[in-house]
Protein backbone atom coordinates (compact mmCIF):
# COMPACT_ATOMS: atom_id res chain seq x y z
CA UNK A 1 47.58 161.56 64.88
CA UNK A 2 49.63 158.70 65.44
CA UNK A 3 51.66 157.07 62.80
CA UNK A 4 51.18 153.56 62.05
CA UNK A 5 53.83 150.86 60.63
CA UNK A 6 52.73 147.88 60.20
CA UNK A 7 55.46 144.89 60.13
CA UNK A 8 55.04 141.95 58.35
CA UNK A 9 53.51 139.04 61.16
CA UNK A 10 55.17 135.75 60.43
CA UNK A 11 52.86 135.10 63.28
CA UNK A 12 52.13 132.29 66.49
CA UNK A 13 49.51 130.18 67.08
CA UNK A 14 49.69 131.35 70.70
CA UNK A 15 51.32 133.63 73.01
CA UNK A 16 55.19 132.47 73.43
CA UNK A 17 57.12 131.83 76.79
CA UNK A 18 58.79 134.85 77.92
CA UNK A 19 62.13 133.32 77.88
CA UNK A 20 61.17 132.21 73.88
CA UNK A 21 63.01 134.06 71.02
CA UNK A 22 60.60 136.27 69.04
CA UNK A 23 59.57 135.43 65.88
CA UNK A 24 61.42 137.59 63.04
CA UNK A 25 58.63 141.04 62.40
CA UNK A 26 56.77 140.27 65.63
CA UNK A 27 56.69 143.99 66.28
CA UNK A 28 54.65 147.32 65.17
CA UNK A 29 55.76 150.80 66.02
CA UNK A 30 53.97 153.46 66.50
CA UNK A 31 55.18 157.15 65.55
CA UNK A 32 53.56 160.52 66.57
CA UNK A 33 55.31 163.85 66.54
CA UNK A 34 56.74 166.30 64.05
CA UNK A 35 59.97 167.65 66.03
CA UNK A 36 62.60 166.01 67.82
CA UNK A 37 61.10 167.74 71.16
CA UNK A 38 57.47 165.92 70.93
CA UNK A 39 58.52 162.93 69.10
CA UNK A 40 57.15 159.63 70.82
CA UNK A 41 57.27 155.81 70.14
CA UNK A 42 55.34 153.32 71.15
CA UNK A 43 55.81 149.21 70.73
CA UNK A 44 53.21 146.81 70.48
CA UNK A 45 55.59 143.53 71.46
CA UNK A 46 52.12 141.09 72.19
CA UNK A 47 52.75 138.98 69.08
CA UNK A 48 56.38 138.88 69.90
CA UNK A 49 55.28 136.84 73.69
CA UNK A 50 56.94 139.37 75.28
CA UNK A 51 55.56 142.07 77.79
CA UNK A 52 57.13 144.95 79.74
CA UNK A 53 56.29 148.37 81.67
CA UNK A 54 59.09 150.54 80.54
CA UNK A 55 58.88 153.39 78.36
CA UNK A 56 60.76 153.55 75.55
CA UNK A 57 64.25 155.17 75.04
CA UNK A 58 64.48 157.70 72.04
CA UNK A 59 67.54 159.27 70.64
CA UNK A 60 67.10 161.92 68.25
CA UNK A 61 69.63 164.06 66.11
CA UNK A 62 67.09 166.17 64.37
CA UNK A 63 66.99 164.17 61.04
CA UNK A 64 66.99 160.60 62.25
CA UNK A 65 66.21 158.90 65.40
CA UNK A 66 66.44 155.12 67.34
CA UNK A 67 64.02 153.96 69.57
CA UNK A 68 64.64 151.37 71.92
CA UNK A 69 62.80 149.37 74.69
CA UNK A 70 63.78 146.38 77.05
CA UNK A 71 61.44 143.37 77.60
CA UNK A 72 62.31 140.22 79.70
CA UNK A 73 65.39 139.21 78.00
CA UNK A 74 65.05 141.28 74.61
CA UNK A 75 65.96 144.58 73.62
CA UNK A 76 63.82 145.91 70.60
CA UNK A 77 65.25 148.59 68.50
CA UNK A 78 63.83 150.63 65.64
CA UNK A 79 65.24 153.83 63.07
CA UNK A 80 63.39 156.69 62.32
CA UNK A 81 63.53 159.40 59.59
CA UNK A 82 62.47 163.18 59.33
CA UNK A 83 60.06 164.46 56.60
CA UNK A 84 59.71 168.05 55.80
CA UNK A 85 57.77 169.02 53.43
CA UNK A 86 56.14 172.38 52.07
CA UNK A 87 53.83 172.55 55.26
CA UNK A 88 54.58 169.78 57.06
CA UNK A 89 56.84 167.78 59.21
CA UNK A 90 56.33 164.21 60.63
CA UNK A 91 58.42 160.97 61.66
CA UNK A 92 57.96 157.77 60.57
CA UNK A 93 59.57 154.33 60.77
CA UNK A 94 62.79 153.39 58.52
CA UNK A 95 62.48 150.25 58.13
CA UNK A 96 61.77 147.21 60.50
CA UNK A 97 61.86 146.61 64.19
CA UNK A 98 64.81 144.72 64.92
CA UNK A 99 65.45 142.62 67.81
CA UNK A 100 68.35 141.18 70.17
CA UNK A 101 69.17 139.28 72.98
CA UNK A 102 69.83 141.32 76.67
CA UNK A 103 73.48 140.70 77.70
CA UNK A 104 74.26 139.78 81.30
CA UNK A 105 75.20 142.57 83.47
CA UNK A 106 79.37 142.02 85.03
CA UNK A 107 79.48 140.38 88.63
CA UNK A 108 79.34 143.30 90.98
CA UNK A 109 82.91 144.06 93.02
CA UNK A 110 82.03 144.60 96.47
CA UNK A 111 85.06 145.24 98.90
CA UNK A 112 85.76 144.20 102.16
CA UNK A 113 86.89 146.19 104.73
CA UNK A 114 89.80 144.42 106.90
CA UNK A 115 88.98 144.44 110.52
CA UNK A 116 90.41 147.37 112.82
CA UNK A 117 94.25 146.41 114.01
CA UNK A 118 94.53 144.99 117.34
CA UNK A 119 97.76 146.42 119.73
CA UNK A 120 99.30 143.73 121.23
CA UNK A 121 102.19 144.04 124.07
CA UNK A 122 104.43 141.20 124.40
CA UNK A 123 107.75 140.33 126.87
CA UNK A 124 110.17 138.55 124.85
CA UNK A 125 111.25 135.98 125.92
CA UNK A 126 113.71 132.79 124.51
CA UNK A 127 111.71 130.10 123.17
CA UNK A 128 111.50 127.60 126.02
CA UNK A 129 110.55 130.82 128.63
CA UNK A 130 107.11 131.38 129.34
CA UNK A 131 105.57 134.10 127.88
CA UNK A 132 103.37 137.11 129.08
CA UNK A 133 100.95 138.57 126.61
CA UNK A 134 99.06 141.46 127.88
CA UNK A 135 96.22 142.29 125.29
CA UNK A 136 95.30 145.96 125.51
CA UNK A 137 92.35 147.35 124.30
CA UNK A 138 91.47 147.82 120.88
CA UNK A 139 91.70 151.25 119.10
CA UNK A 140 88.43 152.86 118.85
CA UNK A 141 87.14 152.70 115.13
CA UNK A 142 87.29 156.15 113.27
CA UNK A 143 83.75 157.53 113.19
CA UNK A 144 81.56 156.60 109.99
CA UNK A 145 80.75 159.78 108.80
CA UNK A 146 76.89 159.93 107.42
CA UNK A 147 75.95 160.21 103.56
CA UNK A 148 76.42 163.68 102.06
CA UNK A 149 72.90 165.29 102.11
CA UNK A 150 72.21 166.12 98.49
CA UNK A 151 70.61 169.48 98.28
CA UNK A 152 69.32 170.39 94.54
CA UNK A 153 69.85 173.99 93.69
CA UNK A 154 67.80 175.76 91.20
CA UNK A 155 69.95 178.04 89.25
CA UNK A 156 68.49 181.42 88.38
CA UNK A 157 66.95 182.04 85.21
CA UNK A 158 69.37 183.65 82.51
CA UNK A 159 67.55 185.60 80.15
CA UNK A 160 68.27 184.88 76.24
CA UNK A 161 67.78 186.32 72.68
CA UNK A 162 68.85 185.67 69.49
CA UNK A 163 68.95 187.99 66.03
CA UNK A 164 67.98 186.70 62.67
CA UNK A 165 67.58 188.38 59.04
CA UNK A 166 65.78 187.78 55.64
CA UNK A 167 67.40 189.77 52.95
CA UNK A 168 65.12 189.64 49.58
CA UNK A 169 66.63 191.49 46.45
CA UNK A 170 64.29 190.98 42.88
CA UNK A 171 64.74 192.08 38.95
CA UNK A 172 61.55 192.35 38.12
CA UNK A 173 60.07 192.37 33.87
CA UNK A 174 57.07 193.53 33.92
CA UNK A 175 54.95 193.25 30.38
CA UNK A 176 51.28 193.95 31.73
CA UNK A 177 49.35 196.78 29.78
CA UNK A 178 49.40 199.94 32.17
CA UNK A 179 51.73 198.32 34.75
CA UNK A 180 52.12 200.19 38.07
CA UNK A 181 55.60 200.52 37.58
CA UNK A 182 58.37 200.35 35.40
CA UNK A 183 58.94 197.45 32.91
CA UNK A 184 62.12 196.32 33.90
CA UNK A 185 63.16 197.23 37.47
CA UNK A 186 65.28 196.61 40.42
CA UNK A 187 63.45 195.73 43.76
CA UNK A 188 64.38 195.31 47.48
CA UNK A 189 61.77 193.32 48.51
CA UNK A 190 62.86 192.26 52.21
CA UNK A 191 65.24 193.92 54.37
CA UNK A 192 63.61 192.06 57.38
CA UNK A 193 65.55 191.76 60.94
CA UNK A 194 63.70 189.37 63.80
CA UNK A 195 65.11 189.52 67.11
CA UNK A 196 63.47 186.82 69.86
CA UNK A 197 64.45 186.27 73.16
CA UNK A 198 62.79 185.07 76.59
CA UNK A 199 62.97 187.03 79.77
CA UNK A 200 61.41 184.61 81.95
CA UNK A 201 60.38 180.97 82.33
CA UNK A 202 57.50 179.57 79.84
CA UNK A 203 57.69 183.00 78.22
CA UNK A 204 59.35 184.54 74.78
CA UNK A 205 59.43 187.84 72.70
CA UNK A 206 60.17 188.39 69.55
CA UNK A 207 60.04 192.22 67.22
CA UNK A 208 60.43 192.13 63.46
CA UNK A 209 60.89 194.81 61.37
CA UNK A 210 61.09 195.16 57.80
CA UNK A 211 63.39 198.27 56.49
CA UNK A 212 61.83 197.76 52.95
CA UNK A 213 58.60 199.16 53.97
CA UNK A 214 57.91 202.65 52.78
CA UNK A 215 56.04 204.96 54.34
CA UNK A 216 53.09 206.22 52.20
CA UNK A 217 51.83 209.57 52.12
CA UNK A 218 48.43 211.02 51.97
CA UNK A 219 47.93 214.81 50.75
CA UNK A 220 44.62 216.78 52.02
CA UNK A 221 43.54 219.99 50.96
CA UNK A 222 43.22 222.36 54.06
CA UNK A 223 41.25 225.96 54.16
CA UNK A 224 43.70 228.27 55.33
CA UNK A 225 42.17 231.49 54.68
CA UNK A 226 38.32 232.75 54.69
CA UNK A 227 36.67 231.94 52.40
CA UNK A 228 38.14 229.84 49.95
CA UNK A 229 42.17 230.01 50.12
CA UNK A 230 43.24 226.25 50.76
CA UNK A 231 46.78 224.60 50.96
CA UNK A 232 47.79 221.21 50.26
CA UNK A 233 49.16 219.46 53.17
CA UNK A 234 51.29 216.15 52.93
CA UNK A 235 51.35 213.66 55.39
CA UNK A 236 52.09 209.86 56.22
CA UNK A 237 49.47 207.33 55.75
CA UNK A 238 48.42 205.66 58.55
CA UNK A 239 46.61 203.10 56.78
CA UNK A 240 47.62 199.84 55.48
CA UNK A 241 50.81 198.06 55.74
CA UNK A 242 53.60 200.31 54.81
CA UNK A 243 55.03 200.37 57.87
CA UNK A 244 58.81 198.91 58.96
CA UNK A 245 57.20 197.33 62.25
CA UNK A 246 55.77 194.06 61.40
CA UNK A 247 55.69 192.43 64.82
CA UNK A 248 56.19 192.64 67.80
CA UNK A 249 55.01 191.41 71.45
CA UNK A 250 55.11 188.72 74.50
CA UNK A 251 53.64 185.30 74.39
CA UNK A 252 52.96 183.59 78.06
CA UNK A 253 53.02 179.62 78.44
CA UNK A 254 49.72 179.39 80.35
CA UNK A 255 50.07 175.22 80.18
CA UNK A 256 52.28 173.03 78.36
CA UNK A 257 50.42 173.10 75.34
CA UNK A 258 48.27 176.67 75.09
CA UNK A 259 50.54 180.12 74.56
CA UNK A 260 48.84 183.43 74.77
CA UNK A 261 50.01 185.93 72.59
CA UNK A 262 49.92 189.52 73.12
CA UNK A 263 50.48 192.51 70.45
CA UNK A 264 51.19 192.89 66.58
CA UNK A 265 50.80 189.55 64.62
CA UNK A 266 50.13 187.35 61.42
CA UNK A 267 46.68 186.92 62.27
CA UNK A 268 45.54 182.76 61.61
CA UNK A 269 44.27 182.91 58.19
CA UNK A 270 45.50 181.15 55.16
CA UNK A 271 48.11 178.34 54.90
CA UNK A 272 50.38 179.92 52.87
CA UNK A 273 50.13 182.60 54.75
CA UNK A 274 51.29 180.85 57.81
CA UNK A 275 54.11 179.19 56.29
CA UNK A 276 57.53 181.15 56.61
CA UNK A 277 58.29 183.65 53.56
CA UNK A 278 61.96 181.76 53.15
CA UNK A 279 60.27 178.32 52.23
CA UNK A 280 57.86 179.29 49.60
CA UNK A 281 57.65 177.56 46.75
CA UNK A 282 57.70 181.03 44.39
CA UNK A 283 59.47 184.57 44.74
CA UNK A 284 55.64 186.10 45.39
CA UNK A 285 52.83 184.69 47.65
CA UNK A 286 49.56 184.09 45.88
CA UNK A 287 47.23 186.36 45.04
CA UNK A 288 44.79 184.51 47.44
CA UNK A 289 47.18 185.13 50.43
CA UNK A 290 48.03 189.16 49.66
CA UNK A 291 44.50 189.75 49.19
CA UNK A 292 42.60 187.44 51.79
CA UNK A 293 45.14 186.22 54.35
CA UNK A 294 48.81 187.73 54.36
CA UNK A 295 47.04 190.36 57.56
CA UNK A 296 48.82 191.94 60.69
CA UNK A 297 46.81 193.46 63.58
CA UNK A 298 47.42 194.33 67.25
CA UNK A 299 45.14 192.20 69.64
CA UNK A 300 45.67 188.66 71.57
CA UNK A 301 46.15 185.27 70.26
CA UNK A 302 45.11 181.99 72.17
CA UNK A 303 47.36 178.89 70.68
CA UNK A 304 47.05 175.63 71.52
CA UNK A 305 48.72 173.16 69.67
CA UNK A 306 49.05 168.76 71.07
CA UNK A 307 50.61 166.17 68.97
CA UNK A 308 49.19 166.99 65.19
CA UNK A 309 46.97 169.57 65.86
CA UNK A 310 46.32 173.38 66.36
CA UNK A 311 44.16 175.80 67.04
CA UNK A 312 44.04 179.07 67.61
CA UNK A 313 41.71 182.15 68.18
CA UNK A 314 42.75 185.95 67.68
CA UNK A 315 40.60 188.92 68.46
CA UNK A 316 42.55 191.83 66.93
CA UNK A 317 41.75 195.88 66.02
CA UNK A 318 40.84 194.87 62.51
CA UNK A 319 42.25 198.31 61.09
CA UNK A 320 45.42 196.94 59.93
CA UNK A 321 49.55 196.88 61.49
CA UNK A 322 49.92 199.94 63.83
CA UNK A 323 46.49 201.59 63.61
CA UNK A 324 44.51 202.30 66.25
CA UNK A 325 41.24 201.18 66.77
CA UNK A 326 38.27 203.17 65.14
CA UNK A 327 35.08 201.69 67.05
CA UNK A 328 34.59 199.41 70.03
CA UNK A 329 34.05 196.06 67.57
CA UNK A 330 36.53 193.67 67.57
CA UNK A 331 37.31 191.12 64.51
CA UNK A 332 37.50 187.75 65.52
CA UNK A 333 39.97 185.25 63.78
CA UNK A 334 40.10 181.37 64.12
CA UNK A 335 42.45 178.11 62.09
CA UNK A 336 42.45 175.13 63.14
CA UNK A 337 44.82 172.62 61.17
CA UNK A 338 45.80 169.25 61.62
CA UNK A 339 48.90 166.85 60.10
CA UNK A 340 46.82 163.71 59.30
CA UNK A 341 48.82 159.71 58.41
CA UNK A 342 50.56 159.70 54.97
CA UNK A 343 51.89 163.31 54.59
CA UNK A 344 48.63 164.72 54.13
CA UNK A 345 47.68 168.03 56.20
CA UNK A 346 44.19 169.71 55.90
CA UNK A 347 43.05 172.99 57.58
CA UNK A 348 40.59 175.81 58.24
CA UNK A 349 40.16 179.56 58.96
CA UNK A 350 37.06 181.80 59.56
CA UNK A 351 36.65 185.85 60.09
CA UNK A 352 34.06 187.78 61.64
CA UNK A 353 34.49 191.22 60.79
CA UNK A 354 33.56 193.94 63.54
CA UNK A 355 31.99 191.05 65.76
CA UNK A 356 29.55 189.84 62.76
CA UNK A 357 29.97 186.30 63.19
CA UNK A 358 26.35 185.23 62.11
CA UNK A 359 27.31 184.80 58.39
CA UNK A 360 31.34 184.60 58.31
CA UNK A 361 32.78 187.58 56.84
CA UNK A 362 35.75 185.27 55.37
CA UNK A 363 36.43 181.61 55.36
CA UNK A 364 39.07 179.28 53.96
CA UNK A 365 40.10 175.46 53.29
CA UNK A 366 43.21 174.08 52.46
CA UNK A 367 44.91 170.72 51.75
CA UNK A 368 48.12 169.31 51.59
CA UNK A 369 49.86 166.47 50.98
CA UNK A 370 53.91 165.47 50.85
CA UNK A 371 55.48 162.70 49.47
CA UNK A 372 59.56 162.58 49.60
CA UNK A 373 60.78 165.16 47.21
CA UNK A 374 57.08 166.11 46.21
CA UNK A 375 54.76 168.48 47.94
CA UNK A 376 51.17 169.70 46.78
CA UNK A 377 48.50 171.67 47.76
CA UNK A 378 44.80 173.66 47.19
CA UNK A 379 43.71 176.57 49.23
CA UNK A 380 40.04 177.95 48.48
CA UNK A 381 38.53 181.16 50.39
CA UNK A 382 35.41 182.77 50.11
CA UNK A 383 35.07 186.30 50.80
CA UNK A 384 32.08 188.73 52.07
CA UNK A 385 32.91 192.12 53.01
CA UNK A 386 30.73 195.28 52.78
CA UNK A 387 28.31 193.10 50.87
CA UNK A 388 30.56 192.00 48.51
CA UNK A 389 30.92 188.58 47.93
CA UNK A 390 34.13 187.27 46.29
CA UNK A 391 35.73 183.70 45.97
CA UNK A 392 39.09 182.57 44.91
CA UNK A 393 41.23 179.35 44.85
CA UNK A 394 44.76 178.31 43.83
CA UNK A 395 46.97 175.03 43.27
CA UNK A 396 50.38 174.91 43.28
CA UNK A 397 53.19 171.91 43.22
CA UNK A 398 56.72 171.71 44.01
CA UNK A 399 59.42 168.66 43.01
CA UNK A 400 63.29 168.55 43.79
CA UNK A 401 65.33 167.48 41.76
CA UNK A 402 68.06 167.17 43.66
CA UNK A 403 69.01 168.83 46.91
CA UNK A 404 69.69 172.14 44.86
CA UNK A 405 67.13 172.09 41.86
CA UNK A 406 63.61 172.18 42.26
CA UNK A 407 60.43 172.76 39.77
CA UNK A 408 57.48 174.48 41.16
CA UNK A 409 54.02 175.37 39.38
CA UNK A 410 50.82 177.02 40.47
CA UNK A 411 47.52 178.51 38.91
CA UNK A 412 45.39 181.30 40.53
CA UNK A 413 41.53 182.02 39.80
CA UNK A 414 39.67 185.38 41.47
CA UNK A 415 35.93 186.24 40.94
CA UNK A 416 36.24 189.33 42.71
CA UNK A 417 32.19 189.55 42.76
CA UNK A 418 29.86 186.76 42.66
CA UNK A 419 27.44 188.61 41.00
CA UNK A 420 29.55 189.14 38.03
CA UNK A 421 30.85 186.94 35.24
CA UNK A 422 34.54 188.97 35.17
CA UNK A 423 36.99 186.77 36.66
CA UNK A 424 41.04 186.78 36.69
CA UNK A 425 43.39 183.84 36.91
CA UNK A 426 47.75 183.57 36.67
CA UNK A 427 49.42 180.46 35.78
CA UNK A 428 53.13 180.29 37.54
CA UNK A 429 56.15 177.96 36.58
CA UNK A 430 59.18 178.58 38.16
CA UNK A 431 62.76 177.12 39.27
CA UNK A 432 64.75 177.30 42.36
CA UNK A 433 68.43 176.74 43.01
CA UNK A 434 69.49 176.15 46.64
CA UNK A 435 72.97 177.41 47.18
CA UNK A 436 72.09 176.21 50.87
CA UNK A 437 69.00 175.18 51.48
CA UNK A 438 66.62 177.44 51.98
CA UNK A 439 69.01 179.72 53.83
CA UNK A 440 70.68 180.94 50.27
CA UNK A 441 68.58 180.41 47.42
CA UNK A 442 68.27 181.67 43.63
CA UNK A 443 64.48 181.80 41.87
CA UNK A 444 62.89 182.58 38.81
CA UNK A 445 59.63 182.90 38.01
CA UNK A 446 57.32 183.55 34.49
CA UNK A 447 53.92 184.20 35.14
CA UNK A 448 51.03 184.92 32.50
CA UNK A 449 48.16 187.09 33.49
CA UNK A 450 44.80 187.18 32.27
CA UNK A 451 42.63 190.02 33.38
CA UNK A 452 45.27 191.24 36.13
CA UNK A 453 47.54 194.26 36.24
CA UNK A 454 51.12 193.96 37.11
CA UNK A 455 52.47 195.81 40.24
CA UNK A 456 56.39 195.33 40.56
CA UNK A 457 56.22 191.82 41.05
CA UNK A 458 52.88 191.56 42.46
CA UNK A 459 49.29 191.72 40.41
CA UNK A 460 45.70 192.42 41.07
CA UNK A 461 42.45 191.82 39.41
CA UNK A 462 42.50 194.21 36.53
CA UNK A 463 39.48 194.02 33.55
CA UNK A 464 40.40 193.70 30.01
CA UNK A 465 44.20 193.52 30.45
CA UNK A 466 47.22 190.38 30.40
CA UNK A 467 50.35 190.12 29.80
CA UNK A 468 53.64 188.26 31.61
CA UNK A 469 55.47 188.62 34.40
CA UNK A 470 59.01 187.59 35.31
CA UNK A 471 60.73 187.60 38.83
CA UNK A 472 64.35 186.85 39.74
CA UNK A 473 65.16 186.87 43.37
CA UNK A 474 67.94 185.83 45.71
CA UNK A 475 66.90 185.31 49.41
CA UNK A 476 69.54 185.36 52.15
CA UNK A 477 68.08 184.28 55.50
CA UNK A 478 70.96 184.43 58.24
């Protein structure tokens, strides 16, 4: 949606001359966009007496742009400034609309070509003589050769790619009863390398794999000798996500504004979930995210995203990152989300597990809003698979300081079953130091647990047991 400045009128009683000077704030811009690449401007001059056809003329840096636009004998100018926030990014007008009068274009040179020589044959003669002049003909001009035909030539496509990598490392105190692992322990968390790249016009790739994954193992009990001798047998688990691929696959611009995406994905669920793993606002994703939203699956992926808005739809395997499919029913994944005026963003998801869509197997709302150096947000989902019906919800909030200090804080609450009192919660405050930006970054993290286990960093629902949790991590994304 469009973002609307409104200047201070001084005003007229009526529509001025075109050739009067504007009155002082006669103008209101109008700002849509959230990237230098869709960023538009428009100018409503009426008050200012003025009218004109042109478009605008934008000039954008990435963090600050000018728009411009000519009308009868003014030129009307305005700045523009960037906001990024947590899970958002729009443009909107630094301060007021400034005018100023159109100078006169230079005289145009035009030269003049001196007429063709003339070869003249004279007798000379002395003064008083008579003389004869024979005039011969003139030379015959040199031809005028025609225009140079301009031919355009379309170059041949050059394919592209590009490399980049997340590197996580954590130290990790863990002081929950009957922890998972270790009390005090040293992580890698990330060892992530993306490569993207584009082939062909209005398509891309992209394949990211993560060589912190372990493999996990399963060990079944086999009969190997009638009637009762049986050997243990070790093998890799093929279920859930332990495994170094994370993404991979081809997306096809089908129009300028819907992509079709085909292969291994972050399926559209949860904000956080959605927002890149280098700008969160803690070491750890919420609880709400790992459990309900933070889900890769092989299938397609319609996107269509215009001005503010996006959508998309996945149908997916619904087994989980590199597993095949076990039955002929698809899941079914939809978000829509929208940037609305103000720095406030607000978005859905819904999942129909194994084609169940008449009572939504999983659903989620989440708001937003950013304000300069401040961003916050609540994310609620409600759960209901295999007849178990959970719901959970978190807040968190984020302030810099400075451009290397910020303060972050967020509480968690899980009712893991409906039908049940038991419920768990974690309250998070944390600190991050940006060596630069969020490329090279320092964080440290305290949580307190009620009712949740700890799990090297990470925690699930867990009766009867709390305890703390701290988290140091250093992120290099290059």
């Amino acid at each position: 949606m469009k973002q609307l400045v409104t200047l201070t009128f001084l005003g007229l009683a009526f529509a001025l001359p075109a050739s009067a000077k504007p009155e002082k704030h006669c103008a209101v811009a109008y700002v849509a966009g959230d990237s230098c690449k869709n960023l538009r401007v428009d100018f409503n001059l009426k008050n200012c007496g003025v009218t004109t056809t042109k478009k605008p003329k934008i000039s954008c840096n990435g963090s600050s742009a000018t728009a411009t636009i000519e009308a009868d004998k003014w030129v009307f100018k305005t700045k523009l400034k960037h906001y990024v926030g947590q899970n958002t990014s729009i443009w909107d007008v630094n301060g007021d609309v400034q005018f100023s009068e159109k100078s006169e274009p230079a005289p145009r040179k035009v030269a003049t070509e001196s007429p063709a020589p003339v070869s003249v044959s004279a007798t000379t003669a002395a003064a008083s003589a008579p003389q004869t002049l024979a005039a011969t003909p003139a030379a015959a001009p040199a031809p005028v050769s025609a225009p140079a035909q301009v031919v355009e030539v379309k170059s041949d496509f050059v394919p592209t790619w590009k490399n980049n990598a997340l590197i996580q490392f954590w130290y990790v105190e863990d002081q929950t009863q009957y922890a998972t692992a270790a009390d005090k322990n040293f992580r890698v968390r990330r060892a992530e390398l993306k490569l993207t790249g584009s082939s062909a016009e209005n398509t891309r790739w992209f394949l990211v794999a993560d060589f912190a994954k372990s493999l996990a193992t399963t060990t079944t009990s086999v009969v190997t000798s009638s009637p009762s001798t049986k050997t243990n047998v070790t093998g890799i688990n093929t279920d859930g996500d332990s495994k170094i691929l994370q993404d991979m696959g081809i997306a096809l611009k089908l129009a300028p504004d819907l992509e079709l995406t085909l292969g291994q994905f972050k399926l559209p669920t949860t904000a956080e979930s959605m927002q890149a793993t280098t700008e969160t606002l803690f070491a750890e994703k919420a609880l709400l995210s790992r459990t309900y939203g933070e889900r890769r699956d092989p299938g397609a992926m319609l996107s269509y995203k215009y001005d503010k808005i996006k959508a998309s739809v996945a149908v997916s395997n619904g087994q989980g990152p590199n597993v095949d499919e076990k039955n002929d029913r698809k899941d079914y994944t939809g978000r829509l989300e929208a940037t609305l005026p103000w720095g406030f963003n607000v978005g859905t998801f819904a999942l129909c597990k194994e084609a169940i869509c008449y009572d939504l197997n999983r659903y989620g709302v989440n708001l937003g809003w950013t304000y300069s150096d401040l961003s916050l947000r609540a994310e609620y989902v409600n759960s209901n698979i295999s007849s178990v019906r959970a719901t959970t919800y978190m807040v968190d909030a984020g302030y810099k300081l400075s451009d290397k200090w910020q303060v972050a804080t967020r509480y968690e609450s899980l009712q893991p079953n409906v039908s049940s009192s038991f419920k768990s919660s974690a309250a998070t405050v944390g600190v991050n130091y940006f060596l630069s930006k969020q490329n090279l970054k320092f964080q440290l993290n305290h949580t307190q647990l009620f009712n949740m286990r700890g799990n090297n960093g990470s925690y699930s629902s867990s009766a009867d047991q709390k305890g703390s949790l701290i988290i140091f991590a250093i992120q290099n994304n290059f």
